[in-house]
Protein backbone atom coordinates (compact mmCIF):
# COMPACT_ATOMS: atom_id res chain seq x y z
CA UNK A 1 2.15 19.67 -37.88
CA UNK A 2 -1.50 19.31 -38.22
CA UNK A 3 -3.53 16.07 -38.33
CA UNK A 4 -7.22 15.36 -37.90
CA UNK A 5 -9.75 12.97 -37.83
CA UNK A 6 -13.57 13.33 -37.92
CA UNK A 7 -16.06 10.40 -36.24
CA UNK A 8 -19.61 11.59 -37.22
CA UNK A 9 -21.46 9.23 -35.58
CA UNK A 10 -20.39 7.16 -32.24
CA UNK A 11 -22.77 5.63 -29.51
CA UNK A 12 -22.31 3.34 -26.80
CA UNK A 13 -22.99 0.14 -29.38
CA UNK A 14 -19.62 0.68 -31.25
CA UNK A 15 -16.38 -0.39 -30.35
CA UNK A 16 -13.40 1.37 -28.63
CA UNK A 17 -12.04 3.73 -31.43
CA UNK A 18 -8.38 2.91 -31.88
CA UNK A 19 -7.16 6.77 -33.13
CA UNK A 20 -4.63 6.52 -36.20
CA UNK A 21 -1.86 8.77 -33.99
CA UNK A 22 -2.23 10.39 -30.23
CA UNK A 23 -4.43 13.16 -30.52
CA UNK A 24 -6.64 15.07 -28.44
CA UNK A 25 -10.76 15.23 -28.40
CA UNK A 26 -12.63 17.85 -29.36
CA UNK A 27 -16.74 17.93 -28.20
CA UNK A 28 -18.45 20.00 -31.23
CA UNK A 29 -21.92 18.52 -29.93
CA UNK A 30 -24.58 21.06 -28.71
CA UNK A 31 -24.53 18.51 -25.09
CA UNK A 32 -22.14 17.01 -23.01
CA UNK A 33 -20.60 13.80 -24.16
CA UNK A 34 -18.85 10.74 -21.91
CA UNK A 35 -16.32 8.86 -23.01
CA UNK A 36 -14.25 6.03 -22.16
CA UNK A 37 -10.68 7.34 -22.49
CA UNK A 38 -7.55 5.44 -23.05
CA UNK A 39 -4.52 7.73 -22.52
CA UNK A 40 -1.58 7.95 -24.51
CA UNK A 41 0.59 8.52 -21.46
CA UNK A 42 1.78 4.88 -19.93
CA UNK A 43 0.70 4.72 -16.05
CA UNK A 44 -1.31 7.79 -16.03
CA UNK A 45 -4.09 6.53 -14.86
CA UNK A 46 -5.17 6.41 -11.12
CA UNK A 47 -7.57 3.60 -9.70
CA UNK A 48 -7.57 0.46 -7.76
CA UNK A 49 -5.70 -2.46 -7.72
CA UNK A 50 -6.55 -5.45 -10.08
CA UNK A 51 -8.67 -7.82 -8.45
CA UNK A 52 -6.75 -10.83 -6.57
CA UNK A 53 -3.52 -10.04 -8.69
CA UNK A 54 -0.04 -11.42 -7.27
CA UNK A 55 1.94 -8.76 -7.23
CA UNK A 56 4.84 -10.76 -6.42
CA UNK A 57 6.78 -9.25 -9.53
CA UNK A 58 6.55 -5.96 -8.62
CA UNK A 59 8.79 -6.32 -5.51
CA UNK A 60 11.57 -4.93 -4.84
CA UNK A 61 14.19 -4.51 -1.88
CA UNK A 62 15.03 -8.11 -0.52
CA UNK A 63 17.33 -10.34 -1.89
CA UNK A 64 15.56 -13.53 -3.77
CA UNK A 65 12.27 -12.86 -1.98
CA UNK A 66 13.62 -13.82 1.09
CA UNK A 67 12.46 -13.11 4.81
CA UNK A 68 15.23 -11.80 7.60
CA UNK A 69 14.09 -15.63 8.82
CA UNK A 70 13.46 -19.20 7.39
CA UNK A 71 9.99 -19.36 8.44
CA UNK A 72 6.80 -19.97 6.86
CA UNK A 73 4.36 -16.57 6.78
CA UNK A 74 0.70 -16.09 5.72
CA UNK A 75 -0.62 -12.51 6.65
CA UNK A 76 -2.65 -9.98 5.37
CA UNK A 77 -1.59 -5.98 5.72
CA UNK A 78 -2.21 -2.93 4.43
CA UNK A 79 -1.03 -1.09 1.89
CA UNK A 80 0.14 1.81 3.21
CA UNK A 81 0.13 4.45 -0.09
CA UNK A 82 -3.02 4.81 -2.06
CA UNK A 83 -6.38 5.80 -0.34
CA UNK A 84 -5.18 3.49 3.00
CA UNK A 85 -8.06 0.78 2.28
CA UNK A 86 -5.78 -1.27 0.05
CA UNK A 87 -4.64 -4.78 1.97
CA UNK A 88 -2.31 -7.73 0.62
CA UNK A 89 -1.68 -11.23 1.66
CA UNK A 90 1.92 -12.21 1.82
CA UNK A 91 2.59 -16.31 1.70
CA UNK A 92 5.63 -17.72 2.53
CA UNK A 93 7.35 -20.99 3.11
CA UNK A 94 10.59 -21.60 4.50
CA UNK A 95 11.90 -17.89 4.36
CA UNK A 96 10.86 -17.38 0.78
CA UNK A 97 8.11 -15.36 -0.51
CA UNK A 98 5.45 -17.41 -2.68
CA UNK A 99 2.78 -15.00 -3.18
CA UNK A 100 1.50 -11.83 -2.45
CA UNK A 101 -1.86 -11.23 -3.47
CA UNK A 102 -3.95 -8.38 -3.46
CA UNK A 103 -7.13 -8.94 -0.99
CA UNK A 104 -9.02 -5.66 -1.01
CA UNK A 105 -7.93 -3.27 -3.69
CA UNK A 106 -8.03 -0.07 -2.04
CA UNK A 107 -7.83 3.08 -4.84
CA UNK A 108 -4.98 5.83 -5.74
CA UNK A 109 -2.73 3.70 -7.70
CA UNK A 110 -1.19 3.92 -10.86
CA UNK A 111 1.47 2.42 -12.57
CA UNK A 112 5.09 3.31 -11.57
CA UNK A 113 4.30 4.35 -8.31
CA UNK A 114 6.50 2.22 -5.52
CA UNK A 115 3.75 1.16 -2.45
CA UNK A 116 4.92 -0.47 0.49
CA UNK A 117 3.39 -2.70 2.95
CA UNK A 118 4.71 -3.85 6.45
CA UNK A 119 4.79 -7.62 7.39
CA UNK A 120 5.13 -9.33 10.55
CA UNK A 121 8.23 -11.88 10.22
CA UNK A 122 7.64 -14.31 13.13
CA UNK A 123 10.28 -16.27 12.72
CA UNK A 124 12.80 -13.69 14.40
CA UNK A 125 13.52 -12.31 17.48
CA UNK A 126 12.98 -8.71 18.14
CA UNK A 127 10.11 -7.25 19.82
CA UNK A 128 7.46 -5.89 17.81
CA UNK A 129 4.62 -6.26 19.87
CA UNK A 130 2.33 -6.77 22.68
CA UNK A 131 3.72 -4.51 25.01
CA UNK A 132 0.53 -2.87 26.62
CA UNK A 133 -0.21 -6.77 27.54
CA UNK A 134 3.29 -7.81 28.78
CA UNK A 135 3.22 -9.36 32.72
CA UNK A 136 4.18 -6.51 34.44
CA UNK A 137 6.72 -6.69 37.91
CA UNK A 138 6.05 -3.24 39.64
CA UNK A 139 3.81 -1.48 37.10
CA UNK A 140 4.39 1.86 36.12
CA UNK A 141 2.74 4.71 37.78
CA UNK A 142 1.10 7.20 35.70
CA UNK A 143 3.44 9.31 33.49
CA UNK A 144 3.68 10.74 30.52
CA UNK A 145 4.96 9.90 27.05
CA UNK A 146 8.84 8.62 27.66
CA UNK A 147 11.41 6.20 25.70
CA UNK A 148 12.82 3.66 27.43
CA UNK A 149 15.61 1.26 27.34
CA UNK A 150 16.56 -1.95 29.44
CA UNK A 151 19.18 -1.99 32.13
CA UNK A 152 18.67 -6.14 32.04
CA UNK A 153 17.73 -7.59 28.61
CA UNK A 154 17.40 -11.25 29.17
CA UNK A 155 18.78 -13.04 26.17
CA UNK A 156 18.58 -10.20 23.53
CA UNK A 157 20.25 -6.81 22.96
CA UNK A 158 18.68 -3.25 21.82
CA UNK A 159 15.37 -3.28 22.99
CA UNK A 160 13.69 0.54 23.29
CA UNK A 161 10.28 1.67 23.37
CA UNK A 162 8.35 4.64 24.52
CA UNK A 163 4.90 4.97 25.80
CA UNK A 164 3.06 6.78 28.47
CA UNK A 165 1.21 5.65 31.82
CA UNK A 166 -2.40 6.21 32.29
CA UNK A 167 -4.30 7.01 36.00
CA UNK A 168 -5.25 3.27 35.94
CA UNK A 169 -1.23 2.17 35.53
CA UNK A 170 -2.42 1.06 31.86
CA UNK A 171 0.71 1.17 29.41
CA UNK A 172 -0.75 3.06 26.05
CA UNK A 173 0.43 4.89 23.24
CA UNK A 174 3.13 2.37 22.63
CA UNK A 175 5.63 2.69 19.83
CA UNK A 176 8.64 0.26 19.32
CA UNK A 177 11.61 2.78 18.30
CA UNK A 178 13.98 -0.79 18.50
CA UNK A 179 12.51 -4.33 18.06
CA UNK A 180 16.22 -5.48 19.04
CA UNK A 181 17.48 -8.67 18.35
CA UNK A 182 17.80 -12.31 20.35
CA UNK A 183 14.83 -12.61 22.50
CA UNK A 184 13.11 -15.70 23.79
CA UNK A 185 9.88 -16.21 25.26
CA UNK A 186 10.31 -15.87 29.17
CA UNK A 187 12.71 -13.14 29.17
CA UNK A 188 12.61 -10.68 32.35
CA UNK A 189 13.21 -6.62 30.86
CA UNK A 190 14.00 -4.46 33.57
CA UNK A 191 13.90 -0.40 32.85
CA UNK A 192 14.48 2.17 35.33
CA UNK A 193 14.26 5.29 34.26
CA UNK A 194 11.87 8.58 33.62
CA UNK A 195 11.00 7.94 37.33
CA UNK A 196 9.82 4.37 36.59
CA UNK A 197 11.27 1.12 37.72
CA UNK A 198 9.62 -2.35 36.66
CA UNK A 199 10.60 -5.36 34.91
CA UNK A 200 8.22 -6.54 32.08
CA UNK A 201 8.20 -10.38 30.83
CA UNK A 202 8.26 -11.62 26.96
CA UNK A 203 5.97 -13.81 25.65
CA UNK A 204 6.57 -15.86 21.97
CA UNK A 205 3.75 -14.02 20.92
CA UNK A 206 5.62 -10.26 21.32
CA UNK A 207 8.43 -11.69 19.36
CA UNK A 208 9.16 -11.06 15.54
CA UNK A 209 10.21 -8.47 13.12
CA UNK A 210 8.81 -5.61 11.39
CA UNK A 211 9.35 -5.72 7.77
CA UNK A 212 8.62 -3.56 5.22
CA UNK A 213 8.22 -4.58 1.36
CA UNK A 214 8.30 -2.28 -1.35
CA UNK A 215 6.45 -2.87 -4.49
CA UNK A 216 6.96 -0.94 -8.04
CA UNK A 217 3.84 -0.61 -9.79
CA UNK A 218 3.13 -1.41 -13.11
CA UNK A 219 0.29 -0.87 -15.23
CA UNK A 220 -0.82 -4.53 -15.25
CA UNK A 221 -1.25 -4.44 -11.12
CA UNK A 222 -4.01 -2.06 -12.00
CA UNK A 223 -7.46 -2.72 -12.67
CA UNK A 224 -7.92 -0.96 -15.77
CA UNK A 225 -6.18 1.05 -17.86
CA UNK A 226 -8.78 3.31 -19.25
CA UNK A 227 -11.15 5.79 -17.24
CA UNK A 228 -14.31 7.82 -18.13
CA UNK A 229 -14.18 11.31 -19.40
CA UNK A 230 -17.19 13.62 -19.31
CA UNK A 231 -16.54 16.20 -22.09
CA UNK A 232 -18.40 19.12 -21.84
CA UNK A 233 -19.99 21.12 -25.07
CA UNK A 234 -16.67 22.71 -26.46
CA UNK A 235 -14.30 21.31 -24.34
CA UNK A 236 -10.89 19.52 -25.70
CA UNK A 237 -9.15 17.22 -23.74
CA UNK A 238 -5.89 18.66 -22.68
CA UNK A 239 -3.76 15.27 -22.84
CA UNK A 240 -3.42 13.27 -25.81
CA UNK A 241 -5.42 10.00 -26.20
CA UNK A 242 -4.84 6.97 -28.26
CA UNK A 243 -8.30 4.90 -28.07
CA UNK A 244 -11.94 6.54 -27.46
CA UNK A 245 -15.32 4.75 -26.60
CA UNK A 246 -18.29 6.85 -26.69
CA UNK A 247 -20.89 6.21 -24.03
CA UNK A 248 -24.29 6.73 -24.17
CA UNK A 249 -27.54 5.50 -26.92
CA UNK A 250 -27.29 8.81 -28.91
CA UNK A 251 -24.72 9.35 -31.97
CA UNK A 252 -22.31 11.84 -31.09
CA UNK A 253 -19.80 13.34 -33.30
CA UNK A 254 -16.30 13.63 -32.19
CA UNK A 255 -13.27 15.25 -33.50
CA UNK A 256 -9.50 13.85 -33.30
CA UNK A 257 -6.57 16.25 -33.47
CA UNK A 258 -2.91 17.12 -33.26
CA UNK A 259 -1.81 21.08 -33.84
């Protein structure tokens, strides 16, 4: 099957070209055109986020957009998929999730992708946090990277964590392998093991849980669902396209086919 269509003269001043079926481009020009492309393919396109969008609809994973807790939330994260520099804020009152809204839109998206981001829930009781500053009972001495697990757990159950010991009896390269469950502020952890022996106090403030929300992407979380195109003197695109705007303040032909 074979069907054409022949634009003599396009410039920047004329409208997006709505093509009568998906077709591909064709420069015949003697110089390099640009174009503004809109792809026939749905969620093809990679960019950034849509400005402030709630992307509350897109997610997925937890039951009624509810927290492990009945708390009320407002934090901003990162996204962790794209280009890194994406961030959302997550709003929530009494457990369930009101908003989340994107706060710096980051790039590398496109529609039907599933991005995640990882929220704080304070309202439980594991701990996710704030070891390095914990009240220490006989510190450490320096050692390398270990896990460790309580012998005395206070109020809560399941606690591990690894880190290593620097010459100064610093705690560093922390990394919470269990935020356990049922800790209270003033809770004494003892751990002796890997050589070490010392008893490390929880605060309110190293209490919570790590949660992470999934989000599946569609096309309308995106900023925009067309892209520029420079098309070079004899070049076709190799995708088909159903819209074309041609950029520039010089008419340009263009040629629309299917083969």
């Amino acid at each position: 099957m074979s069907a054409y269509k022949y634009y003599s003269a396009l410039k920047g001043t004329d409208n997006t070209q709505v093509l009568p079926a998906d077709l591909r481009l064709h420069n015949d020009n003697d110089v390099a055109i640009t174009l503004e492309i809109t792809p026939t393919t749905p969620n093809s396109i990679y960019g950034p986020f849509a400005t402030d969008k709630n992307i509350t609809t897109s997610l997925v994973g937890v039951t009624t957009g509810r927290f492990n807790a009945s708390g009320n939330i407002a934090e901003t994260t990162n996204i962790v998929e794209g280009n890194g520099l994406a961030t959302v804020r997550t709003v929530a009152a009494l457990g369930d999730i009101t908003t989340i809204t994107i706060v710096d839109e980051g790039n590398d998206f496109r529609g039907g992708m599933r991005v995640s981001t990882i929220v704080d829930d304070v309202n439980t009781t594991g701990i996710n946090k704030g070891v390095a500053a914990m009240t220490q009972i006989g510190a450490p001495i320096e050692s390398g990277y270990f896990t460790y697990s309580t012998i005395t757990t206070g109020s809560g159950i399941g606690f591990k964590v690894a880190f290593s010991v620097s010459e100064l009896l610093v705690i560093q390269d922390v990394s919470i392998l269990n935020e356990g469950t049922g800790y209270a502020d003033g809770d004494l952890l003892l751990f002796s093991e890997n050589g070490q022996s010392f008893t490390l106090t929880v605060a309110t403030a190293d209490l919570g849980t790590n949660v992470t929300l999934y989000f599946d992407l569609v096309a309308s979380d995106l900023a925009d669902d067309t892209f520029p195109l420079k098309l070079n003197i004899g070049d076709t695109t190799d995708f088909l396209v159903k819209a074309v705007k041609v950029e520039g303040a010089n008419d340009r032909s263009l040629l629309a086919y299917l083969v």
